[in-house]
Protein backbone atom coordinates (compact mmCIF):
# COMPACT_ATOMS: atom_id res chain seq x y z
CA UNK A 1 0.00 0.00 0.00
CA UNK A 2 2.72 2.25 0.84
CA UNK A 3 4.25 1.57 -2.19
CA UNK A 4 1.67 2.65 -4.51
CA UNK A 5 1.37 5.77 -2.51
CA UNK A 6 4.62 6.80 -2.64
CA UNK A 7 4.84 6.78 -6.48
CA UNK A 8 2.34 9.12 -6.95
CA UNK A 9 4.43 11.75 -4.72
CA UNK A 10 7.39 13.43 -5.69
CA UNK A 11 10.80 13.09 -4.11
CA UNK A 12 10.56 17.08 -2.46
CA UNK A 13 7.08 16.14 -0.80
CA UNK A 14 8.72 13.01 0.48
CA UNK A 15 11.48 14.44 2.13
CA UNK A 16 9.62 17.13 3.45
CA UNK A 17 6.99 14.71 5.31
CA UNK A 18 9.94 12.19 6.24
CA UNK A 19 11.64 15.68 8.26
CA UNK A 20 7.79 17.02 9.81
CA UNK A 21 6.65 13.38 10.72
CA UNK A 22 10.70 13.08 12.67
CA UNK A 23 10.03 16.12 14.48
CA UNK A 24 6.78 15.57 15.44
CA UNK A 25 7.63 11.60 16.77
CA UNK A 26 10.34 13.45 18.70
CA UNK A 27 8.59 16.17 19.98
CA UNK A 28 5.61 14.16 21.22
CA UNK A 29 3.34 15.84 18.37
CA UNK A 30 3.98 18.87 20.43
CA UNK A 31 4.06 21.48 17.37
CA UNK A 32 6.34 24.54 19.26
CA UNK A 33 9.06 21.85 19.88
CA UNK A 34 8.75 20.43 16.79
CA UNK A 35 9.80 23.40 15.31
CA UNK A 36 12.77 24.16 17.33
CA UNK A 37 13.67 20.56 16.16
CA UNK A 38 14.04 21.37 12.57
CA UNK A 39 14.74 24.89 12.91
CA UNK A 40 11.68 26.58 11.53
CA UNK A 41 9.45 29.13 12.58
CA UNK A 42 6.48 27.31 14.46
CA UNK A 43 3.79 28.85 10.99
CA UNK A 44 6.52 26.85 8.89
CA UNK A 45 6.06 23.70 10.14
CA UNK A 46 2.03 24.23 10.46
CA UNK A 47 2.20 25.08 6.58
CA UNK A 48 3.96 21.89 6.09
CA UNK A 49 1.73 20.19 7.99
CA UNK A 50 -1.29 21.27 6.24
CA UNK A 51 0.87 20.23 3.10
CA UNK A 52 1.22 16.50 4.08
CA UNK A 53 -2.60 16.99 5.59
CA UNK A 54 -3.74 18.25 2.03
CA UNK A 55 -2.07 15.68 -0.19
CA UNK A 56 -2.70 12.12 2.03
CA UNK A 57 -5.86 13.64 3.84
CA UNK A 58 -4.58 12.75 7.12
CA UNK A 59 -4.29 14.82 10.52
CA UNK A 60 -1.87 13.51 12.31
CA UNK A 61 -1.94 15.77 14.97
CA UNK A 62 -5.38 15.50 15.98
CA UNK A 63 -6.79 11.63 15.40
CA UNK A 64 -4.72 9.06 16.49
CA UNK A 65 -5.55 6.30 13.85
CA UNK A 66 -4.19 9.10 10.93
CA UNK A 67 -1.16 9.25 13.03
CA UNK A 68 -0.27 5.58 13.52
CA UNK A 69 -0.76 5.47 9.42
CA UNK A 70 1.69 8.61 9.24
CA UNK A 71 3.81 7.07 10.98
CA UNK A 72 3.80 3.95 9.62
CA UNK A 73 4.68 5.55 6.66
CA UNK A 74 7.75 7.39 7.76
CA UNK A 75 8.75 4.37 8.80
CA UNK A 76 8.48 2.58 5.30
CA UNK A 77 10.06 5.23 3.71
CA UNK A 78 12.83 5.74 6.29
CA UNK A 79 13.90 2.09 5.76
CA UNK A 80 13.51 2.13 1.70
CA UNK A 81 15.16 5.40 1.67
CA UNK A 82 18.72 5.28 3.65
């Protein structure tokens, strides 16, 4: 499934959700620390966000079962990908 997903996204997307989804994991889906993770203003990540929550019509942040799939996808790519 993941598979099929991620050839209908381009490489930039990809990279971009692989380096929100890290942050988030690490920061407990806390969006302020996040931020200060990847060293972007806190409206920088939230636009990326809404990015990721625009193209695979998830929300991460707020329902848990979008997150585990988010997740579950970092993961994927994070092992096809080093």
């Amino acid at each position: 499934m993941y598979g099929t997903i991620e050839e209908n996204l381009d490489a930039k997307f990809l990279d971009s959700l692989k380096e929100v989804v890290e942050a988030l994991k690490n920061a407990n889906y806390d969006l302020n620390m996040a931020s200060q993770k990847i060293h972007v203003h806190k409206n920088t990540l939230a636009y990326r966000l809404n990015k990721i929550k625009e193209v695979l019509d998830v929300d991460p942040v707020r329902n848990s079962n979008d997150r585990d799939w988010v997740n579950g996808f970092y993961q994927y790519l994070k092992r096809k990908r080093i």
